[in-house]
C-alpha atoms as a PDB file:
ATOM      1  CA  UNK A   1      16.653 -24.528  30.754  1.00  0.00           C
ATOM      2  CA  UNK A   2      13.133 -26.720  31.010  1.00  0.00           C
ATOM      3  CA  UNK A   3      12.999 -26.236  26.995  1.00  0.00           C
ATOM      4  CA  UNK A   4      16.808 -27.621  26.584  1.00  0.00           C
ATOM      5  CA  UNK A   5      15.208 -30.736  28.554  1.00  0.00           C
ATOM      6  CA  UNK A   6      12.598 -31.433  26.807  1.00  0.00           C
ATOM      7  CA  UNK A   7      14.478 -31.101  23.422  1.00  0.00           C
ATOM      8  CA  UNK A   8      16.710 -33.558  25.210  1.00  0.00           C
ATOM      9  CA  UNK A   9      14.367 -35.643  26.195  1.00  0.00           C
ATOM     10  CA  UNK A  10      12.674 -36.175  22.540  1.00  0.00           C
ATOM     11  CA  UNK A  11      16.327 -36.352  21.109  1.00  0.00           C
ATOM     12  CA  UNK A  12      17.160 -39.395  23.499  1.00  0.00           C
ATOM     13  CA  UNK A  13      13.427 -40.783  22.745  1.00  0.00           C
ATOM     14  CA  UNK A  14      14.554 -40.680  19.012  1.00  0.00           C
ATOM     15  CA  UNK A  15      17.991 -42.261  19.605  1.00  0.00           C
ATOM     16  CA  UNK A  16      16.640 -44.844  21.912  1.00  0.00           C
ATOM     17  CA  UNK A  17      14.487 -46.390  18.666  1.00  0.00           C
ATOM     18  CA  UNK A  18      18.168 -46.956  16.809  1.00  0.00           C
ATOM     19  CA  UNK A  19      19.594 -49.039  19.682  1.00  0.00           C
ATOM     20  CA  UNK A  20      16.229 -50.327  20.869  1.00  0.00           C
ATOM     21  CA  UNK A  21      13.759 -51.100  17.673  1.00  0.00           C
ATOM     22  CA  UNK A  22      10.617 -52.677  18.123  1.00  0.00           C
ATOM     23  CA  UNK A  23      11.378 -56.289  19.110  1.00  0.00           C
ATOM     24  CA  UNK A  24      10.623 -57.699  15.306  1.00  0.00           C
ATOM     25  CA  UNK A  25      13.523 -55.749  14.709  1.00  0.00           C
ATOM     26  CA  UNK A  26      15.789 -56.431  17.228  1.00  0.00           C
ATOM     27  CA  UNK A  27      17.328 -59.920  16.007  1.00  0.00           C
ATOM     28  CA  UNK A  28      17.578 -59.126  12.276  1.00  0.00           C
ATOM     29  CA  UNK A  29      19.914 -55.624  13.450  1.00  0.00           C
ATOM     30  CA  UNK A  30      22.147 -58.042  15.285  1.00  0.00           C
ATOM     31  CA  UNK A  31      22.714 -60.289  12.636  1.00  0.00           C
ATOM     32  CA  UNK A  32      23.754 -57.297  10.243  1.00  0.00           C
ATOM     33  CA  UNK A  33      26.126 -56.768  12.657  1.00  0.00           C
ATOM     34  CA  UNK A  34      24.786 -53.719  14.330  1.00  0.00           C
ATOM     35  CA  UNK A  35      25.661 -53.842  18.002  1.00  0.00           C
ATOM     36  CA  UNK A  36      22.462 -53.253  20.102  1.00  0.00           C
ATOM     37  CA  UNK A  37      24.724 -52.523  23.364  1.00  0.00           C
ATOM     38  CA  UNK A  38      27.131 -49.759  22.039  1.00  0.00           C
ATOM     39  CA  UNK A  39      24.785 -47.073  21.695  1.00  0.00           C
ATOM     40  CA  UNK A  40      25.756 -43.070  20.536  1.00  0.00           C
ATOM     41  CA  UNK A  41      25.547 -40.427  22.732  1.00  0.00           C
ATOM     42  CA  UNK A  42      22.480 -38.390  21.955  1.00  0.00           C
ATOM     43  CA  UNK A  43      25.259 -35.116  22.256  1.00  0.00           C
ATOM     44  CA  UNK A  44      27.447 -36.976  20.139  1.00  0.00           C
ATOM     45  CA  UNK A  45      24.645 -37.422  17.324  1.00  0.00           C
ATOM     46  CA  UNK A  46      23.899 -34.437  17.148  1.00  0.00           C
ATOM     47  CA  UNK A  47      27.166 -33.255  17.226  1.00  0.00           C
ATOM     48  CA  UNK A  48      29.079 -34.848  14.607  1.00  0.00           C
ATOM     49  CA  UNK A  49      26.035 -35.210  12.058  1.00  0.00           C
ATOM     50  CA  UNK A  50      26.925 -34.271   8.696  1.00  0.00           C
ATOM     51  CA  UNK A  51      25.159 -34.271   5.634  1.00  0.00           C
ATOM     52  CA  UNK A  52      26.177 -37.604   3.436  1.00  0.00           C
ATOM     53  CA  UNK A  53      25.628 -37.376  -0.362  1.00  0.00           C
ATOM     54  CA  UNK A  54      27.454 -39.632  -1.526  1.00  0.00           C
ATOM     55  CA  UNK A  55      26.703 -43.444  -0.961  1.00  0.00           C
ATOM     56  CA  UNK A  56      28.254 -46.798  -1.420  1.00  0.00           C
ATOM     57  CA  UNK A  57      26.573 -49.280  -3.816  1.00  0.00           C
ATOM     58  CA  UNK A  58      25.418 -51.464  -1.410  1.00  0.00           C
ATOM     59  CA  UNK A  59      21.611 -51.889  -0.238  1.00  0.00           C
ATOM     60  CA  UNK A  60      20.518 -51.132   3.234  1.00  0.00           C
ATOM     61  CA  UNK A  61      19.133 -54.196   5.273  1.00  0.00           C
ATOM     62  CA  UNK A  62      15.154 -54.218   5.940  1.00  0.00           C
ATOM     63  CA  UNK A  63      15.184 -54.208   9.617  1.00  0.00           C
ATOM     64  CA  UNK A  64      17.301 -51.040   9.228  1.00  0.00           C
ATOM     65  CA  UNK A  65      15.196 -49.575   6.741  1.00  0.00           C
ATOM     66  CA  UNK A  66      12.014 -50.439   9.472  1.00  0.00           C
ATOM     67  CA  UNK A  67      14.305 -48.961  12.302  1.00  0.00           C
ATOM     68  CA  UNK A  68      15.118 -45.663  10.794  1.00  0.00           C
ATOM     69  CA  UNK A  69      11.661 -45.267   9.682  1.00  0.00           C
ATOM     70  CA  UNK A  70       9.878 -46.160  12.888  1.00  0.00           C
ATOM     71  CA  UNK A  71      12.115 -43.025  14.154  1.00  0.00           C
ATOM     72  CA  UNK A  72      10.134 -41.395  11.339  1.00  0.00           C
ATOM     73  CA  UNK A  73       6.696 -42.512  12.787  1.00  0.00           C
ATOM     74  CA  UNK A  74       7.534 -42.225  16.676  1.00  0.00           C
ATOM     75  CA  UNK A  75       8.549 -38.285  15.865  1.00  0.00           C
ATOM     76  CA  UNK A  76       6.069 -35.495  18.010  1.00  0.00           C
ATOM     77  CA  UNK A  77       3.944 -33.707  15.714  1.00  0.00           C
ATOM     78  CA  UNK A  78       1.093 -30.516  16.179  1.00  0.00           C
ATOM     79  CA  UNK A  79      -1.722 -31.710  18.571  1.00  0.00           C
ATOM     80  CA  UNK A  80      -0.042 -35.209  18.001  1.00  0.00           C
ATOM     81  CA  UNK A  81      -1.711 -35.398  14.226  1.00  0.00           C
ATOM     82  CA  UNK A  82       0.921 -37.081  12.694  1.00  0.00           C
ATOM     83  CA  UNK A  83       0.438 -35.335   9.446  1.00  0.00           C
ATOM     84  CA  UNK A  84       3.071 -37.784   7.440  1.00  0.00           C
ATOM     85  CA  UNK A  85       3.040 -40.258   5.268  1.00  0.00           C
ATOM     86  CA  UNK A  86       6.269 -41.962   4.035  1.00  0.00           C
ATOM     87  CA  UNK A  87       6.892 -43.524   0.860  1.00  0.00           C
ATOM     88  CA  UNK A  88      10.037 -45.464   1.240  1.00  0.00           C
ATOM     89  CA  UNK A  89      11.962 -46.250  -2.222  1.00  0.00           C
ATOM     90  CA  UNK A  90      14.577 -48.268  -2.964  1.00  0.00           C
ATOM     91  CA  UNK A  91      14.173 -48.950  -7.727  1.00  0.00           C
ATOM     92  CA  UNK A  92      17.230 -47.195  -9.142  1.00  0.00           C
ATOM     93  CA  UNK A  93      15.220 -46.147 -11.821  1.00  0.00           C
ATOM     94  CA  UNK A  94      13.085 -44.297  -9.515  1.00  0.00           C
ATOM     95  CA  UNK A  95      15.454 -42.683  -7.565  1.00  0.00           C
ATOM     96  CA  UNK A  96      17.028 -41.273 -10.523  1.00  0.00           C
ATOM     97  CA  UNK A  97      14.044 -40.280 -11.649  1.00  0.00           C
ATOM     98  CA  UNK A  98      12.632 -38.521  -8.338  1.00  0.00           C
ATOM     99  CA  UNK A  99      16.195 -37.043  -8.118  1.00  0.00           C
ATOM    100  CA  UNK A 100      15.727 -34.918 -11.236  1.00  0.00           C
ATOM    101  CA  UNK A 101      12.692 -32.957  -9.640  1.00  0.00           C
ATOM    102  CA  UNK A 102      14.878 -30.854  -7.211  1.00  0.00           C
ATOM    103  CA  UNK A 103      17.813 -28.270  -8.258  1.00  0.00           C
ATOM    104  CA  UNK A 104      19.894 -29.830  -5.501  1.00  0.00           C
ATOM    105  CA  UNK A 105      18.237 -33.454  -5.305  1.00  0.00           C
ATOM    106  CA  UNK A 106      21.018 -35.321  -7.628  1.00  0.00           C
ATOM    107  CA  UNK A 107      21.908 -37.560  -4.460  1.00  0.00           C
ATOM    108  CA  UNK A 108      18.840 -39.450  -4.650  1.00  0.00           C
ATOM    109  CA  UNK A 109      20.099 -41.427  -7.589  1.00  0.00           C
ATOM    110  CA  UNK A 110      22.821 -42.816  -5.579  1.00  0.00           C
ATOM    111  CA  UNK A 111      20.936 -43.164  -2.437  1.00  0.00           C
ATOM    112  CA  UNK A 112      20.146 -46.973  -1.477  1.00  0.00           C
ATOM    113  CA  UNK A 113      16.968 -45.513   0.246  1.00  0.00           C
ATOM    114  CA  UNK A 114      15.066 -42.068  -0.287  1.00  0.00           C
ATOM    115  CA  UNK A 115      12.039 -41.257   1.918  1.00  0.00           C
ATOM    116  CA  UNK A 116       9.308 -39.215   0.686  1.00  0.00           C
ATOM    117  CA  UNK A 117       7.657 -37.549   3.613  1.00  0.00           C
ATOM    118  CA  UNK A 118       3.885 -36.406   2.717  1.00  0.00           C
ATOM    119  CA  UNK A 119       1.912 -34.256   3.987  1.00  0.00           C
ATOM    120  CA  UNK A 120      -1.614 -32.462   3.866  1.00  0.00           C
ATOM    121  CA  UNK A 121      -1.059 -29.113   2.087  1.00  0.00           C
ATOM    122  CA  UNK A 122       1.424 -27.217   4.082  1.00  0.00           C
ATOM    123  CA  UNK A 123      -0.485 -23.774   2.635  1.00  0.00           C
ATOM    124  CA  UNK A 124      -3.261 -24.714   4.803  1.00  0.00           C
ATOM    125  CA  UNK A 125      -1.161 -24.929   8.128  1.00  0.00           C
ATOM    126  CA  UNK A 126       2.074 -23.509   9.163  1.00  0.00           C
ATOM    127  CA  UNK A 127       3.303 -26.782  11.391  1.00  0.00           C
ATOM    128  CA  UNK A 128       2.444 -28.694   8.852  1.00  0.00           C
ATOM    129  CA  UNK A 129       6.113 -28.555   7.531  1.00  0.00           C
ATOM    130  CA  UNK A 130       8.008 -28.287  11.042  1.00  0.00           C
ATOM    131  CA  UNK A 131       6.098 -31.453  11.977  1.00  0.00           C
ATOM    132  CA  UNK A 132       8.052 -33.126   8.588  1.00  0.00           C
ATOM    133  CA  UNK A 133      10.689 -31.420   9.401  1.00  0.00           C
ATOM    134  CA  UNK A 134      10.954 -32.936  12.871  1.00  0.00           C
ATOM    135  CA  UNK A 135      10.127 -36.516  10.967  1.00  0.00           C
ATOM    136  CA  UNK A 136      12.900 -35.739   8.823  1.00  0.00           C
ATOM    137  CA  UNK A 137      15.595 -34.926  11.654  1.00  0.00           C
ATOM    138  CA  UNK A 138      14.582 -38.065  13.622  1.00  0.00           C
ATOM    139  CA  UNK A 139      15.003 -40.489  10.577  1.00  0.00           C
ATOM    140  CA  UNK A 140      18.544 -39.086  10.256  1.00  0.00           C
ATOM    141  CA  UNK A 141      19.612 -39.101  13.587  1.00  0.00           C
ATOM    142  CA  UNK A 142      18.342 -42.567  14.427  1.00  0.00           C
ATOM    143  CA  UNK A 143      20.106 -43.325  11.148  1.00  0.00           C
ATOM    144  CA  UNK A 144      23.506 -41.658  11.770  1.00  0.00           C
ATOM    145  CA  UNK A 145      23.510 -44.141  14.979  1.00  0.00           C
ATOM    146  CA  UNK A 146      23.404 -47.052  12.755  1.00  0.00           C
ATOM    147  CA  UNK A 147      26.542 -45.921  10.338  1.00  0.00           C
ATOM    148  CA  UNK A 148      23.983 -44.741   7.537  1.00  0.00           C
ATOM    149  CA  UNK A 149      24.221 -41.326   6.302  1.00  0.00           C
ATOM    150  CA  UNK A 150      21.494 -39.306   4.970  1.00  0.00           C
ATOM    151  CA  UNK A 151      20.590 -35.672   3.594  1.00  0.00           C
ATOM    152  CA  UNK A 152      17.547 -34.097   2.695  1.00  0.00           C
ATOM    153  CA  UNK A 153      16.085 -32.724  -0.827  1.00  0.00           C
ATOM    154  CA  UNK A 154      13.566 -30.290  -1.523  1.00  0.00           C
ATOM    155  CA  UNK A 155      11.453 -31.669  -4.499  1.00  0.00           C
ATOM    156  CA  UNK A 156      10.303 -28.608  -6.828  1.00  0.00           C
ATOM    157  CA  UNK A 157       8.041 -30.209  -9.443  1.00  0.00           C
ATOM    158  CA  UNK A 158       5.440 -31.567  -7.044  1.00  0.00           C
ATOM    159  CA  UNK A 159       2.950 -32.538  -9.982  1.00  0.00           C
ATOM    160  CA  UNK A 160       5.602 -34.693 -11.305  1.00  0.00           C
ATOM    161  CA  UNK A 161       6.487 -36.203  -8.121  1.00  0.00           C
ATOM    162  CA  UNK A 162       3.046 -37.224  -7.618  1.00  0.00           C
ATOM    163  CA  UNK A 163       2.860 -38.906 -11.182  1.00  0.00           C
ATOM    164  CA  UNK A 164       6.058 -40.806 -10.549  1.00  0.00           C
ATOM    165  CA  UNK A 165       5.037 -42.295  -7.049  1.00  0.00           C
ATOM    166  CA  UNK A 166       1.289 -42.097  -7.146  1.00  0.00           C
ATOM    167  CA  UNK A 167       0.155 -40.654  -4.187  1.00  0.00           C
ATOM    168  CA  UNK A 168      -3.066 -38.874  -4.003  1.00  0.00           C
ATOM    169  CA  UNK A 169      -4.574 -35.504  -5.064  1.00  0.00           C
ATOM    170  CA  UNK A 170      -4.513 -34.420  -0.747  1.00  0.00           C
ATOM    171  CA  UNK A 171      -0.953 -35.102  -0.350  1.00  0.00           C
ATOM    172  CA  UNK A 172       1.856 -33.229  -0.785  1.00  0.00           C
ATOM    173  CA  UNK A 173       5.385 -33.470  -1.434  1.00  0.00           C
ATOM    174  CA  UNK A 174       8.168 -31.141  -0.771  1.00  0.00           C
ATOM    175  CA  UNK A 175      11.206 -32.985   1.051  1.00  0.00           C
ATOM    176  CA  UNK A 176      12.708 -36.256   0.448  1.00  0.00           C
ATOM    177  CA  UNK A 177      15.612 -37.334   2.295  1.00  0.00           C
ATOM    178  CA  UNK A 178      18.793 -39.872   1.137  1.00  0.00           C
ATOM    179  CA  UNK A 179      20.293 -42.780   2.864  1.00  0.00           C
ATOM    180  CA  UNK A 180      23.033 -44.867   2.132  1.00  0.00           C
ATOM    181  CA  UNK A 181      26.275 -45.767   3.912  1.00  0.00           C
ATOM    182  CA  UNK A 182      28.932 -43.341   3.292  1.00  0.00           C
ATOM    183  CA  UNK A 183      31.112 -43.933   0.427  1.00  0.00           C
ATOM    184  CA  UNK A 184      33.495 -42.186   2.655  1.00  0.00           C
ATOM    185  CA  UNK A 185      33.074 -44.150   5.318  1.00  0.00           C
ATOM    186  CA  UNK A 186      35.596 -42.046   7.355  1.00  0.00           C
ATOM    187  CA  UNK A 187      32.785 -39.414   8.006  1.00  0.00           C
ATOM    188  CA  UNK A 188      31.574 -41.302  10.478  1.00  0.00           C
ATOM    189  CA  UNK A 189      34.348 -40.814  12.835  1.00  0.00           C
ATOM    190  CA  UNK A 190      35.397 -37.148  11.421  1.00  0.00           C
ATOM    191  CA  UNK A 191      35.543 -34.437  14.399  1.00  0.00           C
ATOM    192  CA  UNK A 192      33.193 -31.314  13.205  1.00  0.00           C
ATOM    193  CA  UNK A 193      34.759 -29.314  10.906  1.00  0.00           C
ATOM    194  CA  UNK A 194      35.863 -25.962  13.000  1.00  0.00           C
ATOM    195  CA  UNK A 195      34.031 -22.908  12.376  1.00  0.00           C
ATOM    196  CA  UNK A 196      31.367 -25.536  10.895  1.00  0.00           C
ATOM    197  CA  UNK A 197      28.506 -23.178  13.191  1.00  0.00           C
ATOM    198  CA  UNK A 198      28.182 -20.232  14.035  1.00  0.00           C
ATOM    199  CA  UNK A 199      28.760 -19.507  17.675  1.00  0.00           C
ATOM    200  CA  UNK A 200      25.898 -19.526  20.108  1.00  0.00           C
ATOM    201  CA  UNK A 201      26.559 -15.905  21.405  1.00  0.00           C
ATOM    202  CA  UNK A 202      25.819 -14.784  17.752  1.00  0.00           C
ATOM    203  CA  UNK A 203      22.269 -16.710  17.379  1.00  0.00           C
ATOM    204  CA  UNK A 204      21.132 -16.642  20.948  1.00  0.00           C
ATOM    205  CA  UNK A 205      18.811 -13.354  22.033  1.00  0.00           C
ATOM    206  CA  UNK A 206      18.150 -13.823  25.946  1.00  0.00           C
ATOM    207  CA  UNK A 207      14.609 -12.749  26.941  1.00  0.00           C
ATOM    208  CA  UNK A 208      14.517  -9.868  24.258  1.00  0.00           C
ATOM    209  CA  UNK A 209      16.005  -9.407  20.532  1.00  0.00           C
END
């Protein structure tokens, strides 16, 4: 039970960036129209949170872009090291080309934002990854929130990525996640598929295996 708070507790922390950005923020979300006093239930996120790969042709405003990334940033990481950097991209020709380094990556090209999430070499320590993983899942939360969908991509040729975007010899690059606003924009709305999960009773071990 205390765990299932504090997982709520980050969750609404995460959320709470979406409808309350740093104040710089603030006044450009309103004028694209996002409303700052209808907020989403942090359940309701999480809930109906689906993976979006395919986006409308239409560009994401910068104070959005700032808002889902300070998500990114405000994330909890091992011993608070905040192991991430994030190289936010937004060329076509880019994104088309950093989509062709992952098997399953194609949705990159038609993202109107990808976010490369780097780290120090994972190999070195295990968190490394859950802490970019937990970067990752704020980003797309705070971003659902806002009406922009998003999915990640695991980026195989690493060497490649790092010639394309230039980041230094420490760094590392294995996920990159997609945002856009649904070209189905009726995903936003959709009720979770049924059977979408599986149930708790069949994941949950209580005390012992």
């Amino acid at each position: 039970m205390a765990i299932l708070y504090l997982m709520q507790v980050e969750i609404a922390t995460l959320t709470s960036f979406a409808r309350n950005p740093e104040p710089s923020q603030s006044k450009g979300l309103r004028a694209q129209g996002v409303d700052m006093e209808v907020a989403m239930n942090v359940s309701d996120a999480i809930r109906t949170k689906r993976a979006v790969r395919k986006f409308q042709d239409k560009s994401l405003p910068e104070d959005v872009i700032r808002a889902i990334l300070n998500a990114g940033r405000r994330s909890q990481s091992s011993k608070n090291e905040q192991p991430w950097q994030f190289i936010a991209i937004q060329d076509e020709s880019t994104l088309k080309a950093l989509s062709e380094l992952g098997t399953y990556a194609g949705h990159l090209a038609g993202a109107a934002l990808a976010v490369a999430i780097l780290t120090p070499d994972p190999v070195e320590k295990f968190q490394t990854l859950f802490d970019a993983g937990q970067a990752a899942a704020f980003m797309q939360l705070a971003a659902w929130e806002l009406g922009v969908g998003s999915c990640p991509a695991s980026i195989y040729e690493s060497e490649k990525a790092r010639t394309l975007l230039g980041f230094p010899s420490e760094r590392h690059l294995r996920i990159a996640l997609s945002f856009g606003y649904p070209a189905d924009e009726a995903k936003l709305s959709a009720a979770p598929k049924k059977g979408g999960r599986r149930a708790l009773d069949e994941i949950v071990h209580w005390e012992k295996w």
